[in-house]
N, C-alpha and C. Protein backbone atom coordinates (compact mmCIF):
# COMPACT_ATOMS: atom_id res chain seq x y z
N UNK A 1 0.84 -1.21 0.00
CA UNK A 1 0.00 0.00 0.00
C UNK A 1 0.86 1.25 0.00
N UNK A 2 0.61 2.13 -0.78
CA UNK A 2 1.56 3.55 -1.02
C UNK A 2 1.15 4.45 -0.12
N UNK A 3 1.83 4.72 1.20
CA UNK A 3 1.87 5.67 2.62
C UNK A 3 0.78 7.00 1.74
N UNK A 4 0.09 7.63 2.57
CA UNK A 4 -0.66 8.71 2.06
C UNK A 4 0.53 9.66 1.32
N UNK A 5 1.50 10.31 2.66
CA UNK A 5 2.26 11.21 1.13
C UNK A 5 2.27 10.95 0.26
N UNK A 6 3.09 9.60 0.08
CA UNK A 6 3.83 9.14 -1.54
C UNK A 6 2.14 9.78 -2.35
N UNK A 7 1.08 9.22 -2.12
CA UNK A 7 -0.18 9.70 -2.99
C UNK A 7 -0.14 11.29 -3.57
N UNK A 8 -0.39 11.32 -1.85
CA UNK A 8 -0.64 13.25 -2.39
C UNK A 8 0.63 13.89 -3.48
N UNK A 9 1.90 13.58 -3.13
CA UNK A 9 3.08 14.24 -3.69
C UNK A 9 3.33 13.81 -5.14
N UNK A 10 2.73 12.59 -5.82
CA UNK A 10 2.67 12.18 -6.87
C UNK A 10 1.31 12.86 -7.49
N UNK A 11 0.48 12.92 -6.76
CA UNK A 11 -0.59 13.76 -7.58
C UNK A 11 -0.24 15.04 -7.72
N UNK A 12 0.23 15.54 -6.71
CA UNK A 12 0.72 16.94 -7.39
C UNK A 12 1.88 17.22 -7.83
N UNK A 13 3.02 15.97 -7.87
CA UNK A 13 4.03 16.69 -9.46
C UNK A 13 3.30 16.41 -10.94
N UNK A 14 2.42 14.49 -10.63
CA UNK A 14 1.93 14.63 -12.20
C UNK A 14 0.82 15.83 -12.71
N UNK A 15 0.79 16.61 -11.92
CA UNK A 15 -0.34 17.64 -12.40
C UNK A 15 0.74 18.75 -13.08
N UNK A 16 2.21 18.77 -12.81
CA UNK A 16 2.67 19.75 -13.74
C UNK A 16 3.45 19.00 -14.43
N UNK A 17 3.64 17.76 -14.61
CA UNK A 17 4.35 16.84 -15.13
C UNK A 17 4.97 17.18 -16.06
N UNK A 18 3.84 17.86 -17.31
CA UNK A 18 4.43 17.71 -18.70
C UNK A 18 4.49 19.27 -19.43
N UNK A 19 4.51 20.29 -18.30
CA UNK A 19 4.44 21.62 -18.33
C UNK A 19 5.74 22.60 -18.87
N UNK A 20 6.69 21.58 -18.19
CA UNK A 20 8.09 22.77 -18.15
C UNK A 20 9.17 21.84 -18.85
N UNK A 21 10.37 22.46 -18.72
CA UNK A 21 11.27 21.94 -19.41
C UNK A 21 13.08 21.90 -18.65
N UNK A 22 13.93 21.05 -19.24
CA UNK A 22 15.81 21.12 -18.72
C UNK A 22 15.51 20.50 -17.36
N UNK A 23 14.58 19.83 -16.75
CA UNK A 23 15.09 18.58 -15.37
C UNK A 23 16.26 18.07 -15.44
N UNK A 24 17.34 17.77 -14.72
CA UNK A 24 18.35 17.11 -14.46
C UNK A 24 17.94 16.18 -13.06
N UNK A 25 17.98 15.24 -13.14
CA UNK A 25 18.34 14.22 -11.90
C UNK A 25 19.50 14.39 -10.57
N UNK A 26 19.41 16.12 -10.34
CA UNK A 26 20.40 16.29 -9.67
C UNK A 26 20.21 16.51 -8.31
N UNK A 27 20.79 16.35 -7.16
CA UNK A 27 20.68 17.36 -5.74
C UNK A 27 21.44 18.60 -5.56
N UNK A 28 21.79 18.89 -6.88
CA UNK A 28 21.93 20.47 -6.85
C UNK A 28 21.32 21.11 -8.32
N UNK A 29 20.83 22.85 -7.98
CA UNK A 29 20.28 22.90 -9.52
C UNK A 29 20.85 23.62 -9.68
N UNK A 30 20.57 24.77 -11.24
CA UNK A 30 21.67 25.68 -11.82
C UNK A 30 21.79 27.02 -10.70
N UNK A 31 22.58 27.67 -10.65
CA UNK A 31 22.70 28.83 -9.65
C UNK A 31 21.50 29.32 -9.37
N UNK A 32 20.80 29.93 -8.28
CA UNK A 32 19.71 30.68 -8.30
C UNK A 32 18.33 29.92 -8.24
N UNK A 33 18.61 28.61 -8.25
CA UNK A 33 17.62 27.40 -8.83
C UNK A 33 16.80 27.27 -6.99
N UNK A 34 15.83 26.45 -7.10
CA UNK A 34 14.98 25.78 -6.06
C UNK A 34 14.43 24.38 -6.71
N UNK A 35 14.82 23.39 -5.54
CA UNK A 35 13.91 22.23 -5.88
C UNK A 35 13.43 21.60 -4.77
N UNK A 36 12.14 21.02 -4.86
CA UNK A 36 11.54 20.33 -3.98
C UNK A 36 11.58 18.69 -4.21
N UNK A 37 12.08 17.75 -3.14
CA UNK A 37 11.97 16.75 -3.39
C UNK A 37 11.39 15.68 -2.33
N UNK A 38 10.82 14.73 -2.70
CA UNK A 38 9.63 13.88 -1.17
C UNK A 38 10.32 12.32 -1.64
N UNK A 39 9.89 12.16 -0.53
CA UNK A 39 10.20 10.38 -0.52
C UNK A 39 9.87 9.43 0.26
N UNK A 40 9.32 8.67 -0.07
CA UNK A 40 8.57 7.46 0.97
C UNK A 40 9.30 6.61 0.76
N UNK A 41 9.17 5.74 1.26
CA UNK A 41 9.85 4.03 1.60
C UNK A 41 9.11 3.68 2.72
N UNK A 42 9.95 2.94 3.16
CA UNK A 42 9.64 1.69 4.70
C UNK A 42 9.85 2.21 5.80
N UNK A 43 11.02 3.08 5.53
CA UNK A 43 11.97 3.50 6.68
C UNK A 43 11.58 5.16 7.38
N UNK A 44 10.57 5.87 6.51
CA UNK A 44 11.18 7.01 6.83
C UNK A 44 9.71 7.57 5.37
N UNK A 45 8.81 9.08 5.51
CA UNK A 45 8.52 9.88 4.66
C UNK A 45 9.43 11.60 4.79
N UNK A 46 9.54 11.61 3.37
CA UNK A 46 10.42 13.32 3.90
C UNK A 46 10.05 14.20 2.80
N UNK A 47 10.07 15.40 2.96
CA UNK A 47 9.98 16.18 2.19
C UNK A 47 10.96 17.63 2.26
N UNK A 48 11.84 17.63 1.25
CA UNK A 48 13.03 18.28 1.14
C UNK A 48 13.17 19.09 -0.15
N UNK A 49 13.32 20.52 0.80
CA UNK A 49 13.05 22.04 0.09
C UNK A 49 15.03 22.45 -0.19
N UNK A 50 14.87 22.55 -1.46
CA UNK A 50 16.63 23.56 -1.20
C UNK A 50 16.74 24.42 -2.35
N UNK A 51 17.32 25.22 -1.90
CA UNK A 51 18.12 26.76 -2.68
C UNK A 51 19.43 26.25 -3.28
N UNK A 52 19.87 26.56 -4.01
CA UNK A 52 21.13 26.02 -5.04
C UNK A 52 21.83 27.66 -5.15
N UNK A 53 22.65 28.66 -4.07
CA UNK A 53 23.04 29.26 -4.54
C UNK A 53 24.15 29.40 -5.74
N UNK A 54 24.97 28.39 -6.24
CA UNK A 54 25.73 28.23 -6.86
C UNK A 54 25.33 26.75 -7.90
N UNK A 55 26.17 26.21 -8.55
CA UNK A 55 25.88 24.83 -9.68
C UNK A 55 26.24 23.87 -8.62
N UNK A 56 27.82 24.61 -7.83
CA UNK A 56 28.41 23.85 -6.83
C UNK A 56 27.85 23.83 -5.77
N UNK A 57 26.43 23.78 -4.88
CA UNK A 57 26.10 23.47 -3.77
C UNK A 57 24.69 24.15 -3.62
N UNK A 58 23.96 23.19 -2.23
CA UNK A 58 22.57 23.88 -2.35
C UNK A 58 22.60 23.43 -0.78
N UNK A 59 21.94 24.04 -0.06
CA UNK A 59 21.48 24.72 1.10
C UNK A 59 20.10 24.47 1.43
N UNK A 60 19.69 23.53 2.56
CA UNK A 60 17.64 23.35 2.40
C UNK A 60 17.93 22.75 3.99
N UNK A 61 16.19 22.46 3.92
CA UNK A 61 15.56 22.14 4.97
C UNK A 61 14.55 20.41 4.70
N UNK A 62 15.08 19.47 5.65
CA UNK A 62 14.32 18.53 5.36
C UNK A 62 13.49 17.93 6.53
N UNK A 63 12.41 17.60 6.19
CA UNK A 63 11.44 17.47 6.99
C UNK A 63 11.23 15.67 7.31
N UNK A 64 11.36 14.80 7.95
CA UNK A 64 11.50 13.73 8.63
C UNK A 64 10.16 13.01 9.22
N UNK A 65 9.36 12.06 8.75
CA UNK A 65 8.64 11.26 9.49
C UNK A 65 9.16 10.25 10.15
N UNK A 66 9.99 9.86 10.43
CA UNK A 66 10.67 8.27 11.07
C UNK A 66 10.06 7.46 11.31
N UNK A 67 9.90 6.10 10.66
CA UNK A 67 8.82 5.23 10.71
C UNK A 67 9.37 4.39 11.93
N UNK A 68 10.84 4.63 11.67
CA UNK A 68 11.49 3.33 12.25
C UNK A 68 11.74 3.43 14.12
N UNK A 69 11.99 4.64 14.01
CA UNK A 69 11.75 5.55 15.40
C UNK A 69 10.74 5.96 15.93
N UNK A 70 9.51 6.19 15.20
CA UNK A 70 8.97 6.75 15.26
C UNK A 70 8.25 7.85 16.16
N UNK A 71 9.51 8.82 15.12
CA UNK A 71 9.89 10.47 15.41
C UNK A 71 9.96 11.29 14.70
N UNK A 72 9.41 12.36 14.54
CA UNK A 72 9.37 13.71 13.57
C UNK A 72 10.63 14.62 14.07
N UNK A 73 11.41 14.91 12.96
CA UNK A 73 12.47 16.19 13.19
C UNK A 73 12.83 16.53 11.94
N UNK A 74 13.71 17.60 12.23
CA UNK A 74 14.22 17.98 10.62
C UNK A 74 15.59 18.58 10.69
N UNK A 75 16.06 18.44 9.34
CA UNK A 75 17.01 18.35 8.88
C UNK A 75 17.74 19.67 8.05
N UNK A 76 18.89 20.74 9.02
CA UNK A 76 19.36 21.32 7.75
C UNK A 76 20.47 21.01 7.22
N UNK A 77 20.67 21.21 5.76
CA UNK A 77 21.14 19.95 4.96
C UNK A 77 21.68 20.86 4.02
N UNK A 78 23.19 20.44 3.87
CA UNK A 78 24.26 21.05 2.80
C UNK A 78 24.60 19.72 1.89
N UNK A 79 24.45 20.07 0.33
CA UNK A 79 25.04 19.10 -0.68
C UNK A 79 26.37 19.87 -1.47
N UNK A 80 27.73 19.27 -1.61
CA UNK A 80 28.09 20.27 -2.24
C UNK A 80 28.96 18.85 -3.67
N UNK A 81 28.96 19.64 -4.45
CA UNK A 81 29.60 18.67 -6.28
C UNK A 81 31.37 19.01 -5.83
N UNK A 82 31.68 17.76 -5.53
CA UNK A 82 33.05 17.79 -5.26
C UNK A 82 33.44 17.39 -6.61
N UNK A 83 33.09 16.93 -7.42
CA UNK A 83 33.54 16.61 -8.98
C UNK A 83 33.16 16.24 -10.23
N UNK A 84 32.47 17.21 -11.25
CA UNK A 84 31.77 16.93 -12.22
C UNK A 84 32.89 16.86 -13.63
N UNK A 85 32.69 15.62 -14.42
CA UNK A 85 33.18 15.45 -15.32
C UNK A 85 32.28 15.37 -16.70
N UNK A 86 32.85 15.69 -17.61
CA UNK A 86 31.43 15.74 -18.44
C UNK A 86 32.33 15.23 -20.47
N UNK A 87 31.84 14.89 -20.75
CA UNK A 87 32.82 13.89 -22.07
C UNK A 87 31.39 14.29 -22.83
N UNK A 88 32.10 14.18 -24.30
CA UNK A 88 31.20 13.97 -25.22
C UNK A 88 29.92 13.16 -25.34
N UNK A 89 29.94 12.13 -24.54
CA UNK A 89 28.76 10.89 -24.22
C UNK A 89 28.51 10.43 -23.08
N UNK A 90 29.10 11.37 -22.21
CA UNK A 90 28.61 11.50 -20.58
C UNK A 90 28.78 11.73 -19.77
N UNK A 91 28.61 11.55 -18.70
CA UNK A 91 28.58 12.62 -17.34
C UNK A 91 28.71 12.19 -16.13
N UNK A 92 29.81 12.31 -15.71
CA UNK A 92 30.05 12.40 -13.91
C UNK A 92 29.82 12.88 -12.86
N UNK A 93 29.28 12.63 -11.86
CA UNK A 93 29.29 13.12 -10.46
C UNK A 93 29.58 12.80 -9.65
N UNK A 94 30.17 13.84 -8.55
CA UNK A 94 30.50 13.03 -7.05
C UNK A 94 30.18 14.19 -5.93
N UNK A 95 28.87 13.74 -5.29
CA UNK A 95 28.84 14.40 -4.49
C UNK A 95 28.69 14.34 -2.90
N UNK A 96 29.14 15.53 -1.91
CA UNK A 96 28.90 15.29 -0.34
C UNK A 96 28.04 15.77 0.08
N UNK A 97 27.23 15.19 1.03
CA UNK A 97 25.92 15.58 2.20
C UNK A 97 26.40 15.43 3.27
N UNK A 98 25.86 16.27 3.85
CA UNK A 98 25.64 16.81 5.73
C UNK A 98 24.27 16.68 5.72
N UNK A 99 24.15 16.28 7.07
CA UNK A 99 22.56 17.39 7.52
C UNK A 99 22.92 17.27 9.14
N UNK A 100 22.36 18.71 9.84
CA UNK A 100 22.55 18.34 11.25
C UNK A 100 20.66 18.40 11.51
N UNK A 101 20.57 17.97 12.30
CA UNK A 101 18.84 17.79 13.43
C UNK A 101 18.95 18.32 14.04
N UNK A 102 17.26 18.97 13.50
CA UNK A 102 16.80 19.65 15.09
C UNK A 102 16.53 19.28 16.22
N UNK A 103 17.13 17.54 16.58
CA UNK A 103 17.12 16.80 17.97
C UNK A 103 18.00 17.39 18.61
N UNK A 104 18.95 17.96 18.21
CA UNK A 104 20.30 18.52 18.57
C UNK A 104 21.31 18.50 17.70
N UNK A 105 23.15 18.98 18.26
CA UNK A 105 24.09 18.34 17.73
C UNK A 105 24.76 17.28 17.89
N UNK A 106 24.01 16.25 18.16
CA UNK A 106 24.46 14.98 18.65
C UNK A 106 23.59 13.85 17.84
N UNK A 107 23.11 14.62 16.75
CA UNK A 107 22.33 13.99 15.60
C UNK A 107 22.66 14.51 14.42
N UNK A 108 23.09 13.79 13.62
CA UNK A 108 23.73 14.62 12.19
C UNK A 108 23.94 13.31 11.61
N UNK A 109 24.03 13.53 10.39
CA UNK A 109 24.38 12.50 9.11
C UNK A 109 25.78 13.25 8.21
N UNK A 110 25.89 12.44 7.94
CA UNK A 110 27.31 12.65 6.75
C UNK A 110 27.53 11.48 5.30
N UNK A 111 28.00 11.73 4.13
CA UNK A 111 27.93 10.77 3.25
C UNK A 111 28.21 11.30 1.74
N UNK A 112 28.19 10.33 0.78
CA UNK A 112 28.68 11.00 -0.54
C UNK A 112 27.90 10.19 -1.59
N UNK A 113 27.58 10.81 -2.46
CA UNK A 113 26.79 10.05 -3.39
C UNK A 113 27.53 10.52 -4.91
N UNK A 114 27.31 9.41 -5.79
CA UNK A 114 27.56 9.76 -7.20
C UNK A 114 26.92 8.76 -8.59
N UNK A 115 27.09 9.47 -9.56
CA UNK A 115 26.43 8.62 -10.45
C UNK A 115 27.33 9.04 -11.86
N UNK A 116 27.22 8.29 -12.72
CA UNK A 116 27.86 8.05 -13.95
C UNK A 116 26.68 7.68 -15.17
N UNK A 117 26.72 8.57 -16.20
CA UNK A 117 25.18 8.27 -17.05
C UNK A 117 25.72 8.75 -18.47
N UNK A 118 25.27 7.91 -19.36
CA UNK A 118 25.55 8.10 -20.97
C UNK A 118 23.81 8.30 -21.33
N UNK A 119 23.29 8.33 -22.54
CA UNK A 119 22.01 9.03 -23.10
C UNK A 119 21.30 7.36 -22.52
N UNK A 120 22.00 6.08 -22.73
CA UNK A 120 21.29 4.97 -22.47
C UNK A 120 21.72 4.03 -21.33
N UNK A 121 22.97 4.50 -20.14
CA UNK A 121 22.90 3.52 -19.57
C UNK A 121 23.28 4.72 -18.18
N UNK A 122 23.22 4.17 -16.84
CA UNK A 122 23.33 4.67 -15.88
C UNK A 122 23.70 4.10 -14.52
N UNK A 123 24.67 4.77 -14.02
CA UNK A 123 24.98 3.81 -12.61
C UNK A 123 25.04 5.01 -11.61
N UNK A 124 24.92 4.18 -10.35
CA UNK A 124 25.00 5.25 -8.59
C UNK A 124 25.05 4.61 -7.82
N UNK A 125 25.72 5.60 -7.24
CA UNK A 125 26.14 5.04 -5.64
C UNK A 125 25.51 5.38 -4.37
N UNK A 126 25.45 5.31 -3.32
CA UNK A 126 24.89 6.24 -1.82
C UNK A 126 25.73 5.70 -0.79
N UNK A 127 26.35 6.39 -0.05
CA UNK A 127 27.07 5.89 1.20
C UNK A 127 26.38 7.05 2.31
N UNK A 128 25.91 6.66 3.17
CA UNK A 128 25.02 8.07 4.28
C UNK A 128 25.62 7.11 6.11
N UNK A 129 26.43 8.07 6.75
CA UNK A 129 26.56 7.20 8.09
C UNK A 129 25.36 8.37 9.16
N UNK A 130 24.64 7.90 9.64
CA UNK A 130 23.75 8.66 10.73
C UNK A 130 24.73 8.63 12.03
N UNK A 131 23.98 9.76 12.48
CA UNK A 131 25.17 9.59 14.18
C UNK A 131 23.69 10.27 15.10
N UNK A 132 23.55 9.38 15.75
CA UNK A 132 22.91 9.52 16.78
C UNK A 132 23.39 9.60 18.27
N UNK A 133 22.32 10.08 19.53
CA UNK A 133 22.69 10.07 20.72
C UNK A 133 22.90 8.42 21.41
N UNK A 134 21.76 7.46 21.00
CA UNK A 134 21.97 6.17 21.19
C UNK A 134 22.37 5.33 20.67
N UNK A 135 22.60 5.45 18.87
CA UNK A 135 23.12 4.51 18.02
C UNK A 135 23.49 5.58 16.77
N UNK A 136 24.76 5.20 15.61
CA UNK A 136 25.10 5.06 14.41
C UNK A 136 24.45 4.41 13.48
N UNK A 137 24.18 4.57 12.27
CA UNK A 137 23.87 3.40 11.71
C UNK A 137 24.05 3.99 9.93
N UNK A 138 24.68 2.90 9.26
CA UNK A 138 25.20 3.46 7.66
C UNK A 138 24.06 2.57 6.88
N UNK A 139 23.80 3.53 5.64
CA UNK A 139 22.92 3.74 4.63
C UNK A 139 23.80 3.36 3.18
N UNK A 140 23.28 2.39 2.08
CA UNK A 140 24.15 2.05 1.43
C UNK A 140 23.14 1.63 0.33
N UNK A 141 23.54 2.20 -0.73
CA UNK A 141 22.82 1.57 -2.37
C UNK A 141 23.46 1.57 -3.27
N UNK A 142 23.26 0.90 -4.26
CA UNK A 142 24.00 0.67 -5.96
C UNK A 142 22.19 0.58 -6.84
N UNK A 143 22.74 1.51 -7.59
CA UNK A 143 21.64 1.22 -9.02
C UNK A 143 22.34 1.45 -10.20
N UNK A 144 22.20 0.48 -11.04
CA UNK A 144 22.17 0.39 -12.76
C UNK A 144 20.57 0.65 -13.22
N UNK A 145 20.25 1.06 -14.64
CA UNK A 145 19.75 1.35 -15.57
C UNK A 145 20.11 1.39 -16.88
N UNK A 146 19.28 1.30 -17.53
CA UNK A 146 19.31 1.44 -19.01
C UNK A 146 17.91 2.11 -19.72
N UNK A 147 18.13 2.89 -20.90
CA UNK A 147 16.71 3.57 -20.91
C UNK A 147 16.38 2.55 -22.37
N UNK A 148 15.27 2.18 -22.54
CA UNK A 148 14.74 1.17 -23.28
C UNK A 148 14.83 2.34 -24.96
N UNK A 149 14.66 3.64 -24.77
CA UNK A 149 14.75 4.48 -25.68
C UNK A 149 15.18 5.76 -25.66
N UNK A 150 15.85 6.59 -26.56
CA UNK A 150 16.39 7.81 -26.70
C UNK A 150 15.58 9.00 -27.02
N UNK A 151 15.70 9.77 -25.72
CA UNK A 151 14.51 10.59 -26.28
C UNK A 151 15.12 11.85 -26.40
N UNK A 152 14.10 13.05 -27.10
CA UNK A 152 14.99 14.30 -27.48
C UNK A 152 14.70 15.24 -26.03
N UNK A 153 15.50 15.86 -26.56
CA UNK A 153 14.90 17.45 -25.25
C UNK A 153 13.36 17.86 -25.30
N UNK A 154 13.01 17.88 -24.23
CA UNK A 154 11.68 18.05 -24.00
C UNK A 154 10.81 16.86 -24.06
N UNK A 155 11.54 15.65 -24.44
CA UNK A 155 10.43 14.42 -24.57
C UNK A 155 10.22 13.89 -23.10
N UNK A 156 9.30 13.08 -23.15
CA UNK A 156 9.02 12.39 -21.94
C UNK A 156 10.34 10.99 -21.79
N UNK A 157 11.67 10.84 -21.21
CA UNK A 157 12.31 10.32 -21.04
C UNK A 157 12.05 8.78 -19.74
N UNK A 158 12.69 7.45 -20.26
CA UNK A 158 12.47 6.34 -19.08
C UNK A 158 13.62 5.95 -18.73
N UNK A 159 13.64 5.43 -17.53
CA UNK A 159 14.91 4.39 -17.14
C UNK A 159 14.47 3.20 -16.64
N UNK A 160 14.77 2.16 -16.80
CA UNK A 160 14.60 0.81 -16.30
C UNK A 160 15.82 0.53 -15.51
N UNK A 161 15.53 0.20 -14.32
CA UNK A 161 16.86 0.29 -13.25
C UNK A 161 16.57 -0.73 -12.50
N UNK A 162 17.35 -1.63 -11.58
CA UNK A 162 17.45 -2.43 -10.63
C UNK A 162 18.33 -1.21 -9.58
N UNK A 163 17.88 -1.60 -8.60
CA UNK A 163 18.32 -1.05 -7.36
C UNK A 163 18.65 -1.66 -5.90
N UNK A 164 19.97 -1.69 -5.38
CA UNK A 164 19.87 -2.77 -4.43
C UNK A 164 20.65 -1.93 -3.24
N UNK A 165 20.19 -1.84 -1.92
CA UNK A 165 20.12 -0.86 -0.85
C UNK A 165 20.75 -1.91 0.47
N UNK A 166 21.00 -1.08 1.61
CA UNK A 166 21.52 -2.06 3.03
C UNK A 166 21.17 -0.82 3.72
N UNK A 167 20.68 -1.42 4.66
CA UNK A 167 20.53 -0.49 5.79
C UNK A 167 20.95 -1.07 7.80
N UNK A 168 21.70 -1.02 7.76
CA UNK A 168 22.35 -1.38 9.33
C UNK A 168 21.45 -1.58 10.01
N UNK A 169 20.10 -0.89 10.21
CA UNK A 169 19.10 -0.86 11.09
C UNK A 169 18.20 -2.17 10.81
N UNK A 170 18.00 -2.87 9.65
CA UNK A 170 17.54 -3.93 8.71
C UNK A 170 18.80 -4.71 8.77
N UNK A 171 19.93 -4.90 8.22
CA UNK A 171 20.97 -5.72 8.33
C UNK A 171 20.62 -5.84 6.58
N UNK A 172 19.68 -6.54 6.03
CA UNK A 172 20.26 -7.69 4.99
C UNK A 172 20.24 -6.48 3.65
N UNK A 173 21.19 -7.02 2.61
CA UNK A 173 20.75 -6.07 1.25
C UNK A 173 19.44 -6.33 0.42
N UNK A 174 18.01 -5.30 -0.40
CA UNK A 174 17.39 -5.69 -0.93
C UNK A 174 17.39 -5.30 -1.75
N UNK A 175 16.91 -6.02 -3.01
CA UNK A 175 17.63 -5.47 -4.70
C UNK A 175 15.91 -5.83 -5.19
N UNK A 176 15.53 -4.68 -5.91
CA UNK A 176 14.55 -4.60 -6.63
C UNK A 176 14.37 -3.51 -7.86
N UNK A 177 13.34 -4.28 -8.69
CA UNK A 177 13.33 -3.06 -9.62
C UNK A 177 12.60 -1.22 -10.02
N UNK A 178 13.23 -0.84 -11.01
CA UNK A 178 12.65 0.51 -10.55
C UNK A 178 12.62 1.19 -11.74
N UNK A 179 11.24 2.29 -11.73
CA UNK A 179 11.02 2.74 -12.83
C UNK A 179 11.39 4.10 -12.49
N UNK A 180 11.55 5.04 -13.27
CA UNK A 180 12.26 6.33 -13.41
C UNK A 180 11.54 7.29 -14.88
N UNK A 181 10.75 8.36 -14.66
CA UNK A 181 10.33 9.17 -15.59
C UNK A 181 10.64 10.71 -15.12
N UNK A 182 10.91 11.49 -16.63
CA UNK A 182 11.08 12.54 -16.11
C UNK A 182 10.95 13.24 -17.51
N UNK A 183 9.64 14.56 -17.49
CA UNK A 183 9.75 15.05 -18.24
C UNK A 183 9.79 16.73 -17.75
N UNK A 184 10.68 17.87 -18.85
CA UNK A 184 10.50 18.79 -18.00
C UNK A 184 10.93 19.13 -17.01
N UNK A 185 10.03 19.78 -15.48
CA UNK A 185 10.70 19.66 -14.31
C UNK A 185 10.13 18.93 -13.45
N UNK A 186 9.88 17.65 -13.65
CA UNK A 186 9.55 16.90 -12.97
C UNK A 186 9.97 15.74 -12.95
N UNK A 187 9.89 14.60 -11.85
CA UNK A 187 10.72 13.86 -12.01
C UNK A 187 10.05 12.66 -10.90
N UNK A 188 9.75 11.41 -11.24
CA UNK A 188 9.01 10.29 -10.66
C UNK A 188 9.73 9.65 -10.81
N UNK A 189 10.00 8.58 -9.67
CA UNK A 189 11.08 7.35 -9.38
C UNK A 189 10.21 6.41 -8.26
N UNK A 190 9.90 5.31 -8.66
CA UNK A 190 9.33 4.49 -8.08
C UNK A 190 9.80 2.77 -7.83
N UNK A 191 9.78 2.16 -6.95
CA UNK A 191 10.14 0.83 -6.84
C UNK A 191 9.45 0.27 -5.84
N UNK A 192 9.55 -1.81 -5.99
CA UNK A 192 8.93 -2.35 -4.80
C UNK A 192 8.85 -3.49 -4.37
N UNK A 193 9.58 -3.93 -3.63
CA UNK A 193 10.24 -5.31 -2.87
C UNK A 193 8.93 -5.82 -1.98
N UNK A 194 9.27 -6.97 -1.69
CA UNK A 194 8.32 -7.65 -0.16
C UNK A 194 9.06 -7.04 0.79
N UNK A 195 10.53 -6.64 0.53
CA UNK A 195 10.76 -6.32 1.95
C UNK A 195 10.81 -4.88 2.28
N UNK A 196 11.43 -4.80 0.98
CA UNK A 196 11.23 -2.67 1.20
C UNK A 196 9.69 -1.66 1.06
N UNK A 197 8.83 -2.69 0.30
CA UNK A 197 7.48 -2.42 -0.40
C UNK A 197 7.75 -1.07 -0.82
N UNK A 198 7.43 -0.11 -0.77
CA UNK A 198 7.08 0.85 -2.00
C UNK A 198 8.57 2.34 -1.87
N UNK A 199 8.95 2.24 -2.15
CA UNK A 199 10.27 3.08 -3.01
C UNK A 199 10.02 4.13 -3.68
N UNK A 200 9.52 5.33 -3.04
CA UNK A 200 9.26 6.60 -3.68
C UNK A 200 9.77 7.84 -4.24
N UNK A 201 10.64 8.62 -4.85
CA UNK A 201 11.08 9.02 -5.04
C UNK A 201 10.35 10.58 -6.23
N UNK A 202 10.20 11.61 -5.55
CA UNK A 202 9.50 12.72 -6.50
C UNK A 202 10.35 13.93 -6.25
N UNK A 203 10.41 14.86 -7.60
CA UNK A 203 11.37 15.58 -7.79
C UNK A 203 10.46 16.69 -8.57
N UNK A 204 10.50 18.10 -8.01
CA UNK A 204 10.34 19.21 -8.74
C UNK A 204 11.26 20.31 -8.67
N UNK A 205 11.62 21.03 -10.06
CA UNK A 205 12.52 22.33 -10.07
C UNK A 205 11.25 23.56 -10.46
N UNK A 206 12.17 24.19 -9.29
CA UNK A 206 11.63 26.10 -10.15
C UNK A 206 12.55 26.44 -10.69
């Protein structure tokens, strides 16, 4: 069953879905940029606002349901592009996250994420360690993709991806598949295991 957010937040990006245009799959946007992004899973619903003063870094506020704790807090949260490479047929990233909690400073996360993508195939990483007052605990994924077709600027673009995650708090790894659309400035990512069940992922730029 898809948690009420995941509902509401998918009904209202597909309502501007096919409106705007130049989405990138990024956690940072062009200088001056804003994006909103939500996410459900098993573990956790969030919804995460940020300012991109620069290409190199963005600055926000994230908002925390904790399923697993179950505890509300939030998160302010620095991403910054420690290394973009970019070739005739594709594109590099490597980037770092912070966030400290409003539980205190004795709650903060740290971690680095990156991805590697040509027009048809795609890979990423996630490494996230939490630091808590009573426990640590590290966050860990790999996804491949491939897009079944090439689409132009402005088309409605797919990815077909497997995705396989660990979470310390869970122990075991779960690998499932995942769909990925994005046209414009919008951006839907969805997946869904027996064990993770529903894998949400929604993305809007101003």
């Amino acid at each position: 069953m898809i948690p009420p957010m995941g509902i509401k937040a998918l009904i209202i990006l597909l309502v501007f879905f096919f409106h705007f245009a130049n989405l990138e799959a990024r956690p940072i946007s062009y200088s001056g940029g804003y994006t909103l992004m939500m996410e459900s899973n098993n573990m956790q619903d969030s919804a995460y606002y940020h300012y991109s003063p620069s290409y190199k870094y963005s600055v926000g506020i994230q908002q925390i349901k904790d399923k697993y704790f179950n505890s509300n807090y939030s998160y302010l949260r620095l991403t910054y592009l420690l290394n973009r490479r970019n070739t005739k047929n594709s594109q590099r990233n490597l980037y770092l996250q912070s966030g400290l909690s409003s539980n205190g400073l004795d709650h903060y996360f740290y971690g680095t994420h990156g991805d590697w993508e040509t027009r048809s195939l795609y890979a990423g990483f996630g490494y996230k360690k939490t630091m808590m007052k009573t426990l640590d605990y590290i966050e860990q994924y790999l996804q491949v993709g491939v897009a079944p077709y090439i689409g132009e600027y402005g088309d409605l673009h797919t990815w077909l991806m497997l995705k396989s995650k660990k979470n310390d708090l869970t122990s075991n790894w779960d690998t499932y598949p995942v769909l990925k659309f994005f046209k414009g400035n919008a951006l839907v990512e969805f997946g869904y295991s027996d064990t993770s069940n529903w894998d949400i992922h929604l993305m809007y730029r101003f």
